[in-house]
C-alpha atoms as a PDB file:
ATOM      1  CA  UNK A   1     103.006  45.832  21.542  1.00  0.00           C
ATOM      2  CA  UNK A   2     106.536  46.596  22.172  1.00  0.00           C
ATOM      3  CA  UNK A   3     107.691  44.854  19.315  1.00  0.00           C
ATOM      4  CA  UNK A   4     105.429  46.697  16.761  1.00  0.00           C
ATOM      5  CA  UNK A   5     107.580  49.883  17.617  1.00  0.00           C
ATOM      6  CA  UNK A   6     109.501  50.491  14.872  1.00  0.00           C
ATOM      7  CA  UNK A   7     113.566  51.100  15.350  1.00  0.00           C
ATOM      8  CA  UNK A   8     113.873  54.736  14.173  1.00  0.00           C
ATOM      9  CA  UNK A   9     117.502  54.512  15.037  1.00  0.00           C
ATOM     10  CA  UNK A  10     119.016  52.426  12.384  1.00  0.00           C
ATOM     11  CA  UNK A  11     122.096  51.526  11.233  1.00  0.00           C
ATOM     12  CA  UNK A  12     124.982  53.920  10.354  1.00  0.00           C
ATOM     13  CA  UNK A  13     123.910  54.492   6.779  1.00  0.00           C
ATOM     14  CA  UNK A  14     120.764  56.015   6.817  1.00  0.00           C
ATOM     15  CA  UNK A  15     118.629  55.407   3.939  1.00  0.00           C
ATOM     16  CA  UNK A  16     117.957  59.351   2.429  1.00  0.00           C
ATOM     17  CA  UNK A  17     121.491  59.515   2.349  1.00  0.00           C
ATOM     18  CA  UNK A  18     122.093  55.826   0.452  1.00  0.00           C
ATOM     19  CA  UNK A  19     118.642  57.352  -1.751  1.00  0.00           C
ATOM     20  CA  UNK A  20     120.778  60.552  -2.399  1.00  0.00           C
ATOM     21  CA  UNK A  21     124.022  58.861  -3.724  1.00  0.00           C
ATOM     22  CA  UNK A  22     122.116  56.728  -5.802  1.00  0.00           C
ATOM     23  CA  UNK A  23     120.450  59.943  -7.553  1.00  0.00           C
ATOM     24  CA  UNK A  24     121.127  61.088 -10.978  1.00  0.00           C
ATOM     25  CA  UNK A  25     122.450  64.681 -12.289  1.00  0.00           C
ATOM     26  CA  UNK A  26     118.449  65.192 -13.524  1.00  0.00           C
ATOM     27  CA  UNK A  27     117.428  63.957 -10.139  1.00  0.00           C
ATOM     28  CA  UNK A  28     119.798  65.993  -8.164  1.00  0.00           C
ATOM     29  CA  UNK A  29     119.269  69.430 -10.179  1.00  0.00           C
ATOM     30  CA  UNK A  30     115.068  68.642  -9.685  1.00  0.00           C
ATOM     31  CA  UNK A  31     115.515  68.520  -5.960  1.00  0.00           C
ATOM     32  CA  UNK A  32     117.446  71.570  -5.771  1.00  0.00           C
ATOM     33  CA  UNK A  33     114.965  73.218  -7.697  1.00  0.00           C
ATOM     34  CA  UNK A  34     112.141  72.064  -5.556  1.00  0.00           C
ATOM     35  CA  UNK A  35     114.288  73.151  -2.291  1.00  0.00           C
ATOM     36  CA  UNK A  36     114.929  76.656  -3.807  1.00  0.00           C
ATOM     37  CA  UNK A  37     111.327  77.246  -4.483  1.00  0.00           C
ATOM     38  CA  UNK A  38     110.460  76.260  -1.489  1.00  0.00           C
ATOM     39  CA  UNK A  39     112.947  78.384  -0.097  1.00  0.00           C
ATOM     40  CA  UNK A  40     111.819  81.581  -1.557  1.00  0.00           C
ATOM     41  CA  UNK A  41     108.012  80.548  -0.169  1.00  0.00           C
ATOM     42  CA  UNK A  42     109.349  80.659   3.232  1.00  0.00           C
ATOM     43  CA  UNK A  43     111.161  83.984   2.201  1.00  0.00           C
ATOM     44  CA  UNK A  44     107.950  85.701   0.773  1.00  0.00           C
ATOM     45  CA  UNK A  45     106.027  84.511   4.223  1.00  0.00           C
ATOM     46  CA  UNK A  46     108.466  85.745   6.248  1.00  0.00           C
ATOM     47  CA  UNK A  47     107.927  89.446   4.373  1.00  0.00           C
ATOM     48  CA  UNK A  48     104.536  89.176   4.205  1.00  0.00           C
ATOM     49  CA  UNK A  49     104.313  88.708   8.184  1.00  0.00           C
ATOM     50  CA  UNK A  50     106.551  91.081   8.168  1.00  0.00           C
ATOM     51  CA  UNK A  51     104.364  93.665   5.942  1.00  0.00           C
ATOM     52  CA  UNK A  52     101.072  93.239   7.639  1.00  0.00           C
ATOM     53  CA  UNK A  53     102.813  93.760  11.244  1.00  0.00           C
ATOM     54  CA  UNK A  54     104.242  97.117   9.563  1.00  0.00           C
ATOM     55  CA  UNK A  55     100.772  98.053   7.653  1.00  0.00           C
ATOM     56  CA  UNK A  56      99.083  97.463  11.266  1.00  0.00           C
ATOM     57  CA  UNK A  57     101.308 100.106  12.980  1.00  0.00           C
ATOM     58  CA  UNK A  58     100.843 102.444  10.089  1.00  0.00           C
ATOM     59  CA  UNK A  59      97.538 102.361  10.501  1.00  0.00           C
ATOM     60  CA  UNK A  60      97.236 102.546  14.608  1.00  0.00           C
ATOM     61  CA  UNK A  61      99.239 105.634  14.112  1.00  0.00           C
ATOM     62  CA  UNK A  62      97.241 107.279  11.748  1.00  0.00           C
ATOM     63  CA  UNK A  63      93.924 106.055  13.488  1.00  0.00           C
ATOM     64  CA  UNK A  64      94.763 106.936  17.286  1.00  0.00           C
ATOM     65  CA  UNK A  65      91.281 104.833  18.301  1.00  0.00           C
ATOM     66  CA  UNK A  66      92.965 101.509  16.648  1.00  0.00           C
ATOM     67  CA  UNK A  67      95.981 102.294  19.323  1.00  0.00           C
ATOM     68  CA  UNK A  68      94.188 100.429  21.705  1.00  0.00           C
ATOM     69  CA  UNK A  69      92.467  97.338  19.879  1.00  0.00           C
ATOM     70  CA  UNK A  70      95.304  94.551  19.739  1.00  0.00           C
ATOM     71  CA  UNK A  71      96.777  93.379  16.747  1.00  0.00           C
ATOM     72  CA  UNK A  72      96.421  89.991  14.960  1.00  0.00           C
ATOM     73  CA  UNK A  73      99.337  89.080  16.244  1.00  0.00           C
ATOM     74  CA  UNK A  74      98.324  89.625  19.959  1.00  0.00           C
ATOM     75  CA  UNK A  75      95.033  88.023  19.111  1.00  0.00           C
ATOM     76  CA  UNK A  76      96.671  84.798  17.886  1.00  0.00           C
ATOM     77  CA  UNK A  77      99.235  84.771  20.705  1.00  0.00           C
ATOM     78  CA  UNK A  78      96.244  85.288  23.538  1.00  0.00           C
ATOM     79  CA  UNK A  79      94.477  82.748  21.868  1.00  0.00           C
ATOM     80  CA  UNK A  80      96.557  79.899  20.864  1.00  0.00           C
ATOM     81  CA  UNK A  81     100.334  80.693  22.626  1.00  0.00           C
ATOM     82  CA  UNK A  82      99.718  82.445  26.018  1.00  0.00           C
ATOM     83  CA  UNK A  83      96.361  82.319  27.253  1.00  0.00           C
ATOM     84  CA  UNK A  84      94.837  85.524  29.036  1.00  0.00           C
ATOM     85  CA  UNK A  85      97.641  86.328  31.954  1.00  0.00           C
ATOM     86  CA  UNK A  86      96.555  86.995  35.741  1.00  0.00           C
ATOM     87  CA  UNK A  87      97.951  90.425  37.030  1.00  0.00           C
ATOM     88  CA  UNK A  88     100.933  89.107  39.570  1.00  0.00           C
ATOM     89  CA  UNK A  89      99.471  90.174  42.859  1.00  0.00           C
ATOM     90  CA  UNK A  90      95.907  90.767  42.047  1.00  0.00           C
ATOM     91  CA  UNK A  91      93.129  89.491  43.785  1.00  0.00           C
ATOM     92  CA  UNK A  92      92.298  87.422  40.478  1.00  0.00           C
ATOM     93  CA  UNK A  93      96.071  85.742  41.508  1.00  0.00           C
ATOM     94  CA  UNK A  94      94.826  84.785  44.776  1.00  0.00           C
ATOM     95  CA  UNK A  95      92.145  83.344  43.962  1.00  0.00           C
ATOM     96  CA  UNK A  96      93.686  80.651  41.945  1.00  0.00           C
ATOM     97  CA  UNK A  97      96.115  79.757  44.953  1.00  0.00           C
ATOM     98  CA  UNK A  98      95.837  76.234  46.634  1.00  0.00           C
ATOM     99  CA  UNK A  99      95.389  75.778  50.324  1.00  0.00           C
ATOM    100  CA  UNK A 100      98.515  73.752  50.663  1.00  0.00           C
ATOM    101  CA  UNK A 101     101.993  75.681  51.003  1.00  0.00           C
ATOM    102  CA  UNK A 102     105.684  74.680  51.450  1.00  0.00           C
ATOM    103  CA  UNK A 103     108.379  76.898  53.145  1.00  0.00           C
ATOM    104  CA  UNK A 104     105.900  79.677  52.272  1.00  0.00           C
ATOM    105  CA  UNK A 105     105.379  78.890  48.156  1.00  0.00           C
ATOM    106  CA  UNK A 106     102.357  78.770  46.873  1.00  0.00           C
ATOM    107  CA  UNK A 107     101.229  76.811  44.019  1.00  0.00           C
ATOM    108  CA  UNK A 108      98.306  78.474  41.529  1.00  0.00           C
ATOM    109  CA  UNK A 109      95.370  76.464  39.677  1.00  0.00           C
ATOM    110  CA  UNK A 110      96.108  78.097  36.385  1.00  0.00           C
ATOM    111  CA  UNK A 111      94.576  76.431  33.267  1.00  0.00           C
ATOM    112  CA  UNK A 112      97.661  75.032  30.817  1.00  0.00           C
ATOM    113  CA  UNK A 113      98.783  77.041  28.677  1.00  0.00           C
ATOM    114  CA  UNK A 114      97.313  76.954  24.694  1.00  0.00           C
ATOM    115  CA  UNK A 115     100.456  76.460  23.173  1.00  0.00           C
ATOM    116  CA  UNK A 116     100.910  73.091  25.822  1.00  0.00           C
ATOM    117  CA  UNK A 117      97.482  71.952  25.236  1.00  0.00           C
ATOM    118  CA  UNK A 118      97.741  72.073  21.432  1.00  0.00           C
ATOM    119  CA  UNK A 119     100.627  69.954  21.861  1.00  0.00           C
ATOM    120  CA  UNK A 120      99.384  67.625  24.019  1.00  0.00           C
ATOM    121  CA  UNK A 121      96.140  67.190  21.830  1.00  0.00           C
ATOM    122  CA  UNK A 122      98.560  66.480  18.992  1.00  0.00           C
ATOM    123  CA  UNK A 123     100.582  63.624  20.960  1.00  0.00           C
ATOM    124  CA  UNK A 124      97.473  62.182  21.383  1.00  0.00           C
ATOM    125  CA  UNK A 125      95.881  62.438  17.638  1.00  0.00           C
ATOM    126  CA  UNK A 126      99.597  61.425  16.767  1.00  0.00           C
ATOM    127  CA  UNK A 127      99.576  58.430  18.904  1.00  0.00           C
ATOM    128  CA  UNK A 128      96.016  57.244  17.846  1.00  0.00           C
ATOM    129  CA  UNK A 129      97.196  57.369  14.294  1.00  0.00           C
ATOM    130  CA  UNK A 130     100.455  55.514  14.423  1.00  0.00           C
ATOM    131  CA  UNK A 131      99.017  52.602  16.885  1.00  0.00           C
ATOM    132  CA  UNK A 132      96.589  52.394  14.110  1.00  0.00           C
ATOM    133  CA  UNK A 133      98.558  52.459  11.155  1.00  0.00           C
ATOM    134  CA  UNK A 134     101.545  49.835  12.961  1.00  0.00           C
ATOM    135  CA  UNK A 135      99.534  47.483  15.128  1.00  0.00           C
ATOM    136  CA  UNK A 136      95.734  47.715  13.845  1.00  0.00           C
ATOM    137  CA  UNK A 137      96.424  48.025  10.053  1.00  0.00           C
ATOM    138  CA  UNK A 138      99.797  46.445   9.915  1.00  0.00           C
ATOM    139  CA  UNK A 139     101.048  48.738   7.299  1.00  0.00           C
ATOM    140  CA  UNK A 140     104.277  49.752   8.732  1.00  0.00           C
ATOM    141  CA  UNK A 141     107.280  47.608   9.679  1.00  0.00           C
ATOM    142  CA  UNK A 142     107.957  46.292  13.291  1.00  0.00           C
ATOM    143  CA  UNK A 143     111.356  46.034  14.734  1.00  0.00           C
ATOM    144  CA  UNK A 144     112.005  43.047  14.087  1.00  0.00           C
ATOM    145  CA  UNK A 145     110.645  43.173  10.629  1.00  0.00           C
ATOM    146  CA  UNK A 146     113.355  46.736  10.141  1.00  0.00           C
ATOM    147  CA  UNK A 147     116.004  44.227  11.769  1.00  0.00           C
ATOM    148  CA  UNK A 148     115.426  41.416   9.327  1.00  0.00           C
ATOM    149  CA  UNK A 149     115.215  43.938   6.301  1.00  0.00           C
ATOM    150  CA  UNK A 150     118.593  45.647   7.708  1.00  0.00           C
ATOM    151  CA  UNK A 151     120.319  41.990   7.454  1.00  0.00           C
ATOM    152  CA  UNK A 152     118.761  41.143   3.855  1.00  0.00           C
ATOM    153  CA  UNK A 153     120.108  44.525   2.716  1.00  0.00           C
ATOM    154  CA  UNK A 154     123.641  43.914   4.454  1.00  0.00           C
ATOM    155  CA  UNK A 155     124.346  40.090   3.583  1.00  0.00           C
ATOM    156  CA  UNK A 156     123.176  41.516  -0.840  1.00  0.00           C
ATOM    157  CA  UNK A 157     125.996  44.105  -0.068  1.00  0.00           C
ATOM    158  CA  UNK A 158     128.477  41.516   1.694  1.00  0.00           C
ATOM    159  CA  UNK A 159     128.067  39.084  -1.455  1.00  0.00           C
ATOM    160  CA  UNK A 160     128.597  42.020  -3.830  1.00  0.00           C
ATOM    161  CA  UNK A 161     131.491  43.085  -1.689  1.00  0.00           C
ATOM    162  CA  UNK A 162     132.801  39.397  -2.281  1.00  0.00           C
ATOM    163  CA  UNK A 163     132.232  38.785  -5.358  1.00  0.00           C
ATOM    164  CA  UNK A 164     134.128  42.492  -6.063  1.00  0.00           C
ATOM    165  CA  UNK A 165     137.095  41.364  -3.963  1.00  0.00           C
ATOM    166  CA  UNK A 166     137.255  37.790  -5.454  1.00  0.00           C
ATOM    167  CA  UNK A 167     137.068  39.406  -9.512  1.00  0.00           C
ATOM    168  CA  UNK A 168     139.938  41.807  -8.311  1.00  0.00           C
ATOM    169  CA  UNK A 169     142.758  39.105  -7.190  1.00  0.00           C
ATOM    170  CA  UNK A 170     145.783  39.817  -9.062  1.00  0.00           C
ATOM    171  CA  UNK A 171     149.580  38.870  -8.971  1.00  0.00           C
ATOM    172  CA  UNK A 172     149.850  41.648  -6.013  1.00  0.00           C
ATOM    173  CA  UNK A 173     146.818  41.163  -3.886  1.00  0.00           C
ATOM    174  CA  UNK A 174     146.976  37.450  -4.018  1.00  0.00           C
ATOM    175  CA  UNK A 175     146.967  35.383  -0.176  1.00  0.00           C
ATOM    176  CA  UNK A 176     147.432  31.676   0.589  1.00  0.00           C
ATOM    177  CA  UNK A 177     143.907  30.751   1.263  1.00  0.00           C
ATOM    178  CA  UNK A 178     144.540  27.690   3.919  1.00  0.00           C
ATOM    179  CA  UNK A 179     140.839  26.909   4.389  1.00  0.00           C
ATOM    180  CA  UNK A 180     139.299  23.516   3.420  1.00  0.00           C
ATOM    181  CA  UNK A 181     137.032  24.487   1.042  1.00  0.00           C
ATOM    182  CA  UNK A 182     139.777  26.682  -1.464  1.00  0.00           C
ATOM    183  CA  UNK A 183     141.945  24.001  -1.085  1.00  0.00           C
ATOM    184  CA  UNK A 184     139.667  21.415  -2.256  1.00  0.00           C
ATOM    185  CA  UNK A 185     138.514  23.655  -4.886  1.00  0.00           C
ATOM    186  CA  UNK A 186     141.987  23.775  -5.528  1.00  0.00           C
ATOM    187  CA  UNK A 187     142.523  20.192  -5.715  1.00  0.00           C
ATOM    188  CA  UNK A 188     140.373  19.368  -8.097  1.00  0.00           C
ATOM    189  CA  UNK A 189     141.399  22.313 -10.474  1.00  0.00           C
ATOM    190  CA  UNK A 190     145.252  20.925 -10.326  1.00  0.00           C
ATOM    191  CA  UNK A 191     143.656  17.427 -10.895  1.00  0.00           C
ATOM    192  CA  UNK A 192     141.986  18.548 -13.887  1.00  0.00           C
ATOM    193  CA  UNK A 193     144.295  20.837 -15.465  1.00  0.00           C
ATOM    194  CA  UNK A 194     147.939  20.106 -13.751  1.00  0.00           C
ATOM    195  CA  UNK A 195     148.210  16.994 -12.853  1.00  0.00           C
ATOM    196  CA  UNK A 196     149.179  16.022 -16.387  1.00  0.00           C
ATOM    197  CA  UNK A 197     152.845  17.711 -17.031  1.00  0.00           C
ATOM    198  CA  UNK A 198     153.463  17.905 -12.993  1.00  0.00           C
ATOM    199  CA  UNK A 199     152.159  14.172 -11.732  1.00  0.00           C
ATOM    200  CA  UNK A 200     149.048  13.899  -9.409  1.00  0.00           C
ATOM    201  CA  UNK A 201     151.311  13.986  -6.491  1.00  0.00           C
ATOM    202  CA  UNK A 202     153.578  16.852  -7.753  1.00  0.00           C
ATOM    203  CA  UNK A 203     156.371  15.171  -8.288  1.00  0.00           C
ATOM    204  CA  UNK A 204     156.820  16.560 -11.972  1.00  0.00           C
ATOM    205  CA  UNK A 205     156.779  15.283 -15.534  1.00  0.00           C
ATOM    206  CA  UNK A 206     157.174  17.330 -18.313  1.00  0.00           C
ATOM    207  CA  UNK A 207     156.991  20.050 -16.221  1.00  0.00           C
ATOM    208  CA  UNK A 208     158.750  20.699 -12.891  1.00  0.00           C
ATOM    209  CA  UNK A 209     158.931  19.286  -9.603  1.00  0.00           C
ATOM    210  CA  UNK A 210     156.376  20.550  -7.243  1.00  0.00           C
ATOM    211  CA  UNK A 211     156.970  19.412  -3.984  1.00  0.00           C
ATOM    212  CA  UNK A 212     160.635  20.058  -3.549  1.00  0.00           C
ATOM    213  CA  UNK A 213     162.144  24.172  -2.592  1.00  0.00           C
ATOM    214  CA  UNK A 214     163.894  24.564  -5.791  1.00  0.00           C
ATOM    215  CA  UNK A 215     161.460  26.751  -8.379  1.00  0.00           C
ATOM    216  CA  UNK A 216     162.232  28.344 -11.769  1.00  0.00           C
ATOM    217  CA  UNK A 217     160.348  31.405 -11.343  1.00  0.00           C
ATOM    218  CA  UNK A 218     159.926  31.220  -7.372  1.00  0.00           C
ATOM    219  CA  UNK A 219     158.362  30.008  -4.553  1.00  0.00           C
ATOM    220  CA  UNK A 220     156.101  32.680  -3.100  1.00  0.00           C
ATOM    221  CA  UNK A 221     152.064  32.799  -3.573  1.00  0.00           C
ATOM    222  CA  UNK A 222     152.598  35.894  -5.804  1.00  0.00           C
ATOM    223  CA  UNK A 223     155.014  34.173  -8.087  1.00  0.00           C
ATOM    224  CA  UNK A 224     153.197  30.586  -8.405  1.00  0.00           C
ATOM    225  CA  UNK A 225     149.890  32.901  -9.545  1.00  0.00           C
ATOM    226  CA  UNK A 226     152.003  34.742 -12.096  1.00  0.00           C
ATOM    227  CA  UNK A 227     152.934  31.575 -13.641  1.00  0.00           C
ATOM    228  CA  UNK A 228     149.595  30.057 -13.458  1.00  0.00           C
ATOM    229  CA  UNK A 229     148.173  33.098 -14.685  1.00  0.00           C
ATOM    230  CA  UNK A 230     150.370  33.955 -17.187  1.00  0.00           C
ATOM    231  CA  UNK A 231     152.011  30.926 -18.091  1.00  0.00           C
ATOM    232  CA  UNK A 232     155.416  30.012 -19.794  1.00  0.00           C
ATOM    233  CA  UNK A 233     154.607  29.700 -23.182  1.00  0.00           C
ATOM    234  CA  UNK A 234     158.752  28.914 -24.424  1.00  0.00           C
ATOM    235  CA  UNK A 235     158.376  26.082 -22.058  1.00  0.00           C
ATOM    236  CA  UNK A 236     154.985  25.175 -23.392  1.00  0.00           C
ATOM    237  CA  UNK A 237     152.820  25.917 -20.143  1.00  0.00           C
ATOM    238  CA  UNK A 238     149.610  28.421 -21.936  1.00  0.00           C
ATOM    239  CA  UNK A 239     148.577  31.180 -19.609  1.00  0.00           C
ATOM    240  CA  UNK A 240     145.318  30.199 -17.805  1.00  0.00           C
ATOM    241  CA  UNK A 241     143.960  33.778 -16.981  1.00  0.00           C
ATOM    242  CA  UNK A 242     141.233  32.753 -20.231  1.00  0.00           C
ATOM    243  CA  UNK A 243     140.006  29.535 -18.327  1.00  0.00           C
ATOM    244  CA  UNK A 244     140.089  30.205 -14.733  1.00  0.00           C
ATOM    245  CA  UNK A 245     138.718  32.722 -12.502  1.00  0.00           C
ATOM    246  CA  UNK A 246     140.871  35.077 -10.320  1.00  0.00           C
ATOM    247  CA  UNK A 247     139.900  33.141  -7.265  1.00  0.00           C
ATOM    248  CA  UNK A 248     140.280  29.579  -9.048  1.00  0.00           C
ATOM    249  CA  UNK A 249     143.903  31.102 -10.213  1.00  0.00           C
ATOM    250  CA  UNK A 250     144.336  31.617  -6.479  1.00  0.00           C
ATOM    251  CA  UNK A 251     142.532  28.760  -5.097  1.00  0.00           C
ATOM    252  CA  UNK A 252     145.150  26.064  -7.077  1.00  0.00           C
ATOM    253  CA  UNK A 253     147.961  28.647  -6.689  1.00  0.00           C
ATOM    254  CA  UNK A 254     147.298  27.755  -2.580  1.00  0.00           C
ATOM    255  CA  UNK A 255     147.056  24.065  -3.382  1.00  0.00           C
ATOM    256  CA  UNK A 256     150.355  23.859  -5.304  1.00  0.00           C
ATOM    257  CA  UNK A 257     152.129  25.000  -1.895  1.00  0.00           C
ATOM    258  CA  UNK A 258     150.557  22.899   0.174  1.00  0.00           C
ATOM    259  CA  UNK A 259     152.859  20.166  -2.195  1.00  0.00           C
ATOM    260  CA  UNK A 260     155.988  22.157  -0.421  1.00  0.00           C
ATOM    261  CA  UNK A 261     158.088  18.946   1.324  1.00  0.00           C
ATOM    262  CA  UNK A 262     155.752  16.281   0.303  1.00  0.00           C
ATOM    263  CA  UNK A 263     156.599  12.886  -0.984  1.00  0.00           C
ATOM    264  CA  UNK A 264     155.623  12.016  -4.614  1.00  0.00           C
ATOM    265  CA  UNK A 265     156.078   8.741  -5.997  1.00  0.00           C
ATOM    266  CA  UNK A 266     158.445   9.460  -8.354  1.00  0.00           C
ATOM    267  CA  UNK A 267     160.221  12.576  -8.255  1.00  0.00           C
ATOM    268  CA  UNK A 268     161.617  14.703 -10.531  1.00  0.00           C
ATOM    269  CA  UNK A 269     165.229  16.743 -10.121  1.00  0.00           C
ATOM    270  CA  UNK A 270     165.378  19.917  -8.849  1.00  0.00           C
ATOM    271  CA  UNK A 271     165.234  22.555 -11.484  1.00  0.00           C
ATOM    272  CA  UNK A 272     165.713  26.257 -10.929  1.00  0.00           C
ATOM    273  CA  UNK A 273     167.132  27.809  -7.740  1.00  0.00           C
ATOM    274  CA  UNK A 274     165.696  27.106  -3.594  1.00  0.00           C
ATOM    275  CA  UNK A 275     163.475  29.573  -1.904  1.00  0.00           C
ATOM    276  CA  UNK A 276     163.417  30.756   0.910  1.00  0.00           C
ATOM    277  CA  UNK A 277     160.709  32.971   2.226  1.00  0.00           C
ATOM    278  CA  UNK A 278     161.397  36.252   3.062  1.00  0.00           C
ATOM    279  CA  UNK A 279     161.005  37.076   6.794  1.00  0.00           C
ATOM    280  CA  UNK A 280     159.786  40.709   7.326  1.00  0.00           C
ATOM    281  CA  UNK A 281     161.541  42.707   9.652  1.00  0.00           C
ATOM    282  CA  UNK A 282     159.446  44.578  12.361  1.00  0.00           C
ATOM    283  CA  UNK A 283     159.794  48.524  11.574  1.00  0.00           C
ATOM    284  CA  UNK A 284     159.953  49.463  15.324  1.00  0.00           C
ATOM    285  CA  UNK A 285     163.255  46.526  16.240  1.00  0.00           C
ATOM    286  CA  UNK A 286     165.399  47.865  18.778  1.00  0.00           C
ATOM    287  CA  UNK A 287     168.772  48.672  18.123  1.00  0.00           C
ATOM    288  CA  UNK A 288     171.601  46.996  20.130  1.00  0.00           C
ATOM    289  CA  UNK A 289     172.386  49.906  21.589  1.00  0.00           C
ATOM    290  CA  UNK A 290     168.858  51.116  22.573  1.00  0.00           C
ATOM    291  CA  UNK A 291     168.348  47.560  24.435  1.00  0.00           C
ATOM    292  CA  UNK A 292     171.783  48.550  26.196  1.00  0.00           C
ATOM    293  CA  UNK A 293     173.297  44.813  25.004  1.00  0.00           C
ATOM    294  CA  UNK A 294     177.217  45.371  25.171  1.00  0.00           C
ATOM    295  CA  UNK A 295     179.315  44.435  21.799  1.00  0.00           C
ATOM    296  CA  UNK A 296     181.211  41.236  22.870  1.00  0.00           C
ATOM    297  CA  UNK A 297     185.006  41.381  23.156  1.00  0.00           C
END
């Protein structure tokens, strides 16, 4: 039975708020409408609770004998809020007290209050109708059934995430992506598309050696997915960006440096000038002096 108890506390996003975003200018200006209207109802009860509380002392003062009959207000309160009070003291009050006492306090049988009772009758009309509706009629989600909805919803959002982050990979947001599967991707792109001026193994043709440090247009991720992406058409390499994806740019862009100090067949000379990869500097290095090292004489 536990498990039929639906998870009211959800995830971060809750859903009125995701329903909201996703809302139109027509939608939006509707719903304001309906909450201003609804608005001024509450308004126009308030005044006319207001009014009939002010016509009903009017009246008790111009009709001294209605001084003493109670209002609606008291009516509804005795009725449905308060019950009908004891006197504190009287002999109604005693009465009502129990036979056991501790350090002299007394406890009294009163009846629960209206406004208590009403509340409890409501848990339990409340509690018949959602057992019903979640566990007899099956109508409503379980917790497990919210949990597995929750995970359908996040994996559509992870792929659309993805597929967002893979369409945006340009010349600056490009990475090395080391794992098996881009690399064999990438493989089979170079294979299909490369291999053919710069040898299956790298080792160049027409175009340039692969596998050695020395590049034309340099070394780095960033630069080999320029030149893949944009080619170098007075050298007769066309710009790919028309035939492969951003991540297939990127995917054979890893590949080709993977070819770094291999040994082709038959390689080509070196052609341009050798790379070296730039070593970042950490932003917070000590200074000689700070780390109290003495110049040497």
């Amino acid at each position: 039975m536990l498990m039929c108890i639906p998870s009211f506390a959800q995830s971060s996003e809750i859903q009125w708020v995701e329903d909201l975003k996703q809302m139109d200018s027509s939608q939006l200006t509707l719903l304001v409408i309906v909450g201003i209207i609804l608005g001024v109802i509450l308004i126009l009860l308030v005044l006319m609770v207001y009014l009939m509380t002010f016509m009903s002392a009017v009246f008790k003062k111009q009709n001294p004998e209605l001084a003493d009959q109670p209002s609606w207000w008291d009516e509804f309160k005795l009725k449905h809020i308060t019950g009908k009070l004891k006197p504190v003291g009287s002999k109604e009050e005693q009465d009502l007290q129990l036979d056991h006492s501790y350090d002299g306090i007394v406890e009294l049988d009163n009846h629960m209050p209206p406004w208590l009772a009403n509340v409890f009758f409501l848990t339990i009309a409340f509690a018949v109708v959602y057992f019903t509706y979640y566990s007899v009629l099956g109508l409503g989600k379980s917790q497990i059934e919210e949990y597995q909805e929750e995970l359908r919803v996040a994996s559509i959002q992870i792929e659309a995430y993805k597929a967002l982050a893979v369409s945006s990979i340009d010349e600056n947001t490009v990475v090395f992506d080391a794992t098996r599967e881009s690399l064999t991707v990438g493989k089979k792109i170079y294979d299909s598309n490369c291999a053919a001026c710069h040898a299956s193994d790298g080792g160049g043709g027409v175009g340039p050696n692969l596998t050695d440090e020395y590049w034309i247009h340099g070394g780095s991720i960033e630069d080999i997915f320029s030149v893949v992406k944009y080619g170098v058409v007075e050298k007769g390499m066309i710009p790919w960006q028309d035939q492969l994806s951003p991540e297939e740019m990127q995917q054979v862009s890893s590949y080709i440096m993977t070819l770094t100090n291999t040994t082709p067949a038959n390689p080509k000379e070196p052609q341009g000038d050798k790379y070296e990869p730039t070593i970042e500097q950490p932003i917070d290095t000590l200074t000689e002096e700070e780390l109290g090292v003495e110049e040497a004489q």
